[in-house]
Structures are given as C-alpha cells and as structure tokens.
Protein backbone atom coordinates (compact mmCIF):
# COMPACT_ATOMS: atom_id res chain seq x y z
CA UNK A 1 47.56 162.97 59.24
CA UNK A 2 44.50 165.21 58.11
CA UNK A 3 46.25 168.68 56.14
CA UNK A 4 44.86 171.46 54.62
CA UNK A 5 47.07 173.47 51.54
CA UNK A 6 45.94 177.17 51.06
CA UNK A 7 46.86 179.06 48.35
CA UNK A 8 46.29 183.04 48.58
CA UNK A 9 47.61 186.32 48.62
CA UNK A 10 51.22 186.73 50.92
CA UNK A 11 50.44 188.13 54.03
CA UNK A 12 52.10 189.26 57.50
CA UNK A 13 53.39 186.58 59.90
CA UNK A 14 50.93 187.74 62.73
CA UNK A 15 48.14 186.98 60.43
CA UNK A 16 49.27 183.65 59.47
CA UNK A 17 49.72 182.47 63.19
CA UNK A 18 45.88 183.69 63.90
CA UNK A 19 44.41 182.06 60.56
CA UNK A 20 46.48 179.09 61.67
CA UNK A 21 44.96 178.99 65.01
CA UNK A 22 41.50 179.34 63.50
CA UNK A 23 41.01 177.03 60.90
CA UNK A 24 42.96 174.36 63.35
CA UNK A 25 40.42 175.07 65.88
CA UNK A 26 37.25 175.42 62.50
CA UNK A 27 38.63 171.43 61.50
CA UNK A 28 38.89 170.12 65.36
CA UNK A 29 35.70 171.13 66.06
CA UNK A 30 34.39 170.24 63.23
CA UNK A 31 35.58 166.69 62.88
CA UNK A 32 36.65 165.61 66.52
CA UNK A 33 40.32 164.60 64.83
CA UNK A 34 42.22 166.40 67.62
CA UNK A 35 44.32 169.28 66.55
CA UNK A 36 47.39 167.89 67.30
CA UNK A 37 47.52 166.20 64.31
CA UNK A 38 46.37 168.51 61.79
CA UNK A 39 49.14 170.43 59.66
CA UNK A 40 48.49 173.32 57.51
CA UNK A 41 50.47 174.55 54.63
CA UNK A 42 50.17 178.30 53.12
CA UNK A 43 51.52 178.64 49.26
CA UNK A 44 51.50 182.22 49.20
CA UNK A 45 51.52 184.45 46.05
CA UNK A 46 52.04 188.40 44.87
CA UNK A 47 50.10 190.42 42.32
CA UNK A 48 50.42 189.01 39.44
CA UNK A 49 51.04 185.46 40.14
CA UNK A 50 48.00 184.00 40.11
CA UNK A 51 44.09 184.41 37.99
CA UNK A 52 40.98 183.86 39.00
CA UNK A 53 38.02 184.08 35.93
CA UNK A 54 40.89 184.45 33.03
CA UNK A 55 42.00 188.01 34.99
CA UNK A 56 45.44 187.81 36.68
CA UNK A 57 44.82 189.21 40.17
CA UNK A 58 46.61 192.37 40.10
CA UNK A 59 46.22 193.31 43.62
CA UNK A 60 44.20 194.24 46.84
CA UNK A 61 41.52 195.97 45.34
CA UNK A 62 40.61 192.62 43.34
CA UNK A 63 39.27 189.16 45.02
CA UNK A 64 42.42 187.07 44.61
CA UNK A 65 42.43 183.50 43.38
CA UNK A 66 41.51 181.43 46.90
CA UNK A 67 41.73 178.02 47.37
CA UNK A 68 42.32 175.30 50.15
CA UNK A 69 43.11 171.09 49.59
CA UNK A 70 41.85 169.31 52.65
CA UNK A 71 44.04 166.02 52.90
CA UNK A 72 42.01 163.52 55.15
CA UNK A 73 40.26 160.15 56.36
CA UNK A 74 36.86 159.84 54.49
CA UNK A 75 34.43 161.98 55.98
CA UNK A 76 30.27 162.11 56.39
CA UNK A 77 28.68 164.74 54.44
CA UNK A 78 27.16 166.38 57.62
CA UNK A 79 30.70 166.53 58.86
CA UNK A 80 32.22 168.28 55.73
CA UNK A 81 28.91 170.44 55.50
CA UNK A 82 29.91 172.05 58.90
CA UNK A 83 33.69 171.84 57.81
CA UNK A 84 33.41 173.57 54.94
CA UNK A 85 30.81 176.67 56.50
CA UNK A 86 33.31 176.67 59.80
CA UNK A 87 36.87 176.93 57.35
CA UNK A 88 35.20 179.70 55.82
CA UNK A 89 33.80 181.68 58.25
CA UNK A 90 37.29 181.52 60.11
CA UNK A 91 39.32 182.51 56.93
CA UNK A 92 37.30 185.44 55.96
CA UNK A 93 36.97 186.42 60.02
CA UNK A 94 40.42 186.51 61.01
CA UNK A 95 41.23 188.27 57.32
CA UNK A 96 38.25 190.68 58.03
CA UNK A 97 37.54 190.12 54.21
CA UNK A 98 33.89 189.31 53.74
CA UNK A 99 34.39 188.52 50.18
CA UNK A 100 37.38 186.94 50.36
CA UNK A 101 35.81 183.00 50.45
CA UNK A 102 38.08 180.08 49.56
CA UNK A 103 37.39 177.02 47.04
CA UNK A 104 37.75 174.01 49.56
CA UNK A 105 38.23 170.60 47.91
CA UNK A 106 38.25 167.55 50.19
CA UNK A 107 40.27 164.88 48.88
CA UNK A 108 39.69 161.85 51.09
CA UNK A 109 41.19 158.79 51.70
CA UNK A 110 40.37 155.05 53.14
CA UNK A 111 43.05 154.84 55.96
CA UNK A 112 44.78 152.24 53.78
CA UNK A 113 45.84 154.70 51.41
CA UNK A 114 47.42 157.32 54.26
CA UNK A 115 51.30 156.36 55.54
CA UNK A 116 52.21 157.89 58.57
CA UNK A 117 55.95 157.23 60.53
CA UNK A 118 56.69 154.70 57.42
CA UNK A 119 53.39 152.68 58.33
CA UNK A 120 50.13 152.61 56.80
CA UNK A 121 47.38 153.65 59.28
CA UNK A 122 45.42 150.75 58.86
CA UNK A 123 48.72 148.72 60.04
CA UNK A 124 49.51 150.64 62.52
CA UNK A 125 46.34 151.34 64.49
CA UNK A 126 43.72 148.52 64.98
CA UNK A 127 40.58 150.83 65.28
CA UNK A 128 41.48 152.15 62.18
CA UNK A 129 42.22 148.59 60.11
CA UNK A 130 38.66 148.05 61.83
CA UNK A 131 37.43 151.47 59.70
CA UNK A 132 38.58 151.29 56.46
CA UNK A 133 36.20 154.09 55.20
CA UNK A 134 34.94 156.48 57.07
CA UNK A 135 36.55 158.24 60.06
CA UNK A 136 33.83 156.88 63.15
CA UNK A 137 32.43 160.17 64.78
CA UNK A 138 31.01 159.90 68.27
CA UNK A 139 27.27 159.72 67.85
CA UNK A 140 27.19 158.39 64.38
C-alpha cells in the first residue's frame, strides 16, 4: 500500500539493503502503518544523467539531484512533519552524506482512490470505508 520512489546516484547493493532497512523502519515509526506493507523503489542514475539547479551532476564531488515520492493514505501534518525529519535523517545517516538531503513529496490519497489485490481499500476493509480521509493514528 504506502511506497516511497527515490531517485539518486547508483550505489552498492549493501548500501541499498541498509537504506532500505532504514527508511522502512524512519516510515513505520513514523506513521504506525506496519512495515510489512511498505515497498520502496530506487531509480538509480550515473554522472551525467541527471541536474539539479540547471548543472548536470557530473559526479561525487557534486550534491546529486535527490528526490523521494511517498505514495500513501492521507496523512496529519504532525505525522508527515516527523516523516519527513525521520526519512531524512536515515538517508543521509546510512549514506554518511550530511549534505546529501532528499526532496520528499507526499502524494496522498483517500483510501478510495488506492486498489490493492484488484479491490479498492475502502471495499475491501471496513475500518477503512469507515476513514475515507485520513489514515486514524492511535491517540489522535
């Protein structure tokens, strides 16, 4: 259901699996989803493939063009406050690249506008036909 596209410089395999295990961790702590049903997606790019401020990045001694798509339920803005800060802080942690900080855009959606297993999600699951909005965080 919720995914998250990032495009960004190619890197090793061993990096990919810890990013992947940290910004699964950054959104299922952040949002109480459940990581088991968060998929991630890395478009990955060489020098001179992508820009970033009308330069084409050219290469590790330049910040690269950065930039993730959250796919997801509609959200509070508390909760994507603290998603964006902890999707950050675990991209440029595991990369060890300080200046290396992502755009995020959030593109949300009522649950009657997400299809999962040929269903819509409002169809499928009665708490969520009952939330048509706004994903219901404990202690809202």
């Amino acid at each position: 259901m919720p995914s998250l596209e990032i495009s960004m410089p190619k890197i090793s395999s061993e990096s990919k699996i810890k990013l992947t295990a940290a910004l699964t961790k950054a959104f299922d702590e952040s949002t109480k989803f459940g990581a088991d049903i968060f998929g991630l997606r890395f478009f990955e790019y060489d020098a001179g493939q992508a820009a970033s401020g009308g330069h084409l990045w050219g290469g590790a001694a330049q910040r690269p063009y950065l930039h993730m798509i959250l796919y997801c339920p509609r959200i509070n803005r508390p909760t994507k406050q603290n998603l964006v800060k902890s999707l950050t802080s675990a991209f440029t942690t595991v990369l060890g690249k300080d200046d290396w900080k992502p755009v995020i855009h959030i593109c949300e959606h009522p649950y009657e506008n997400i299809g999962v297993e040929g269903k819509l999600l409002s169809d499928s699951y009665e708490e969520c036909a009952r939330s048509r909005f706004y994903y219901d965080l404990p202690n809202e």
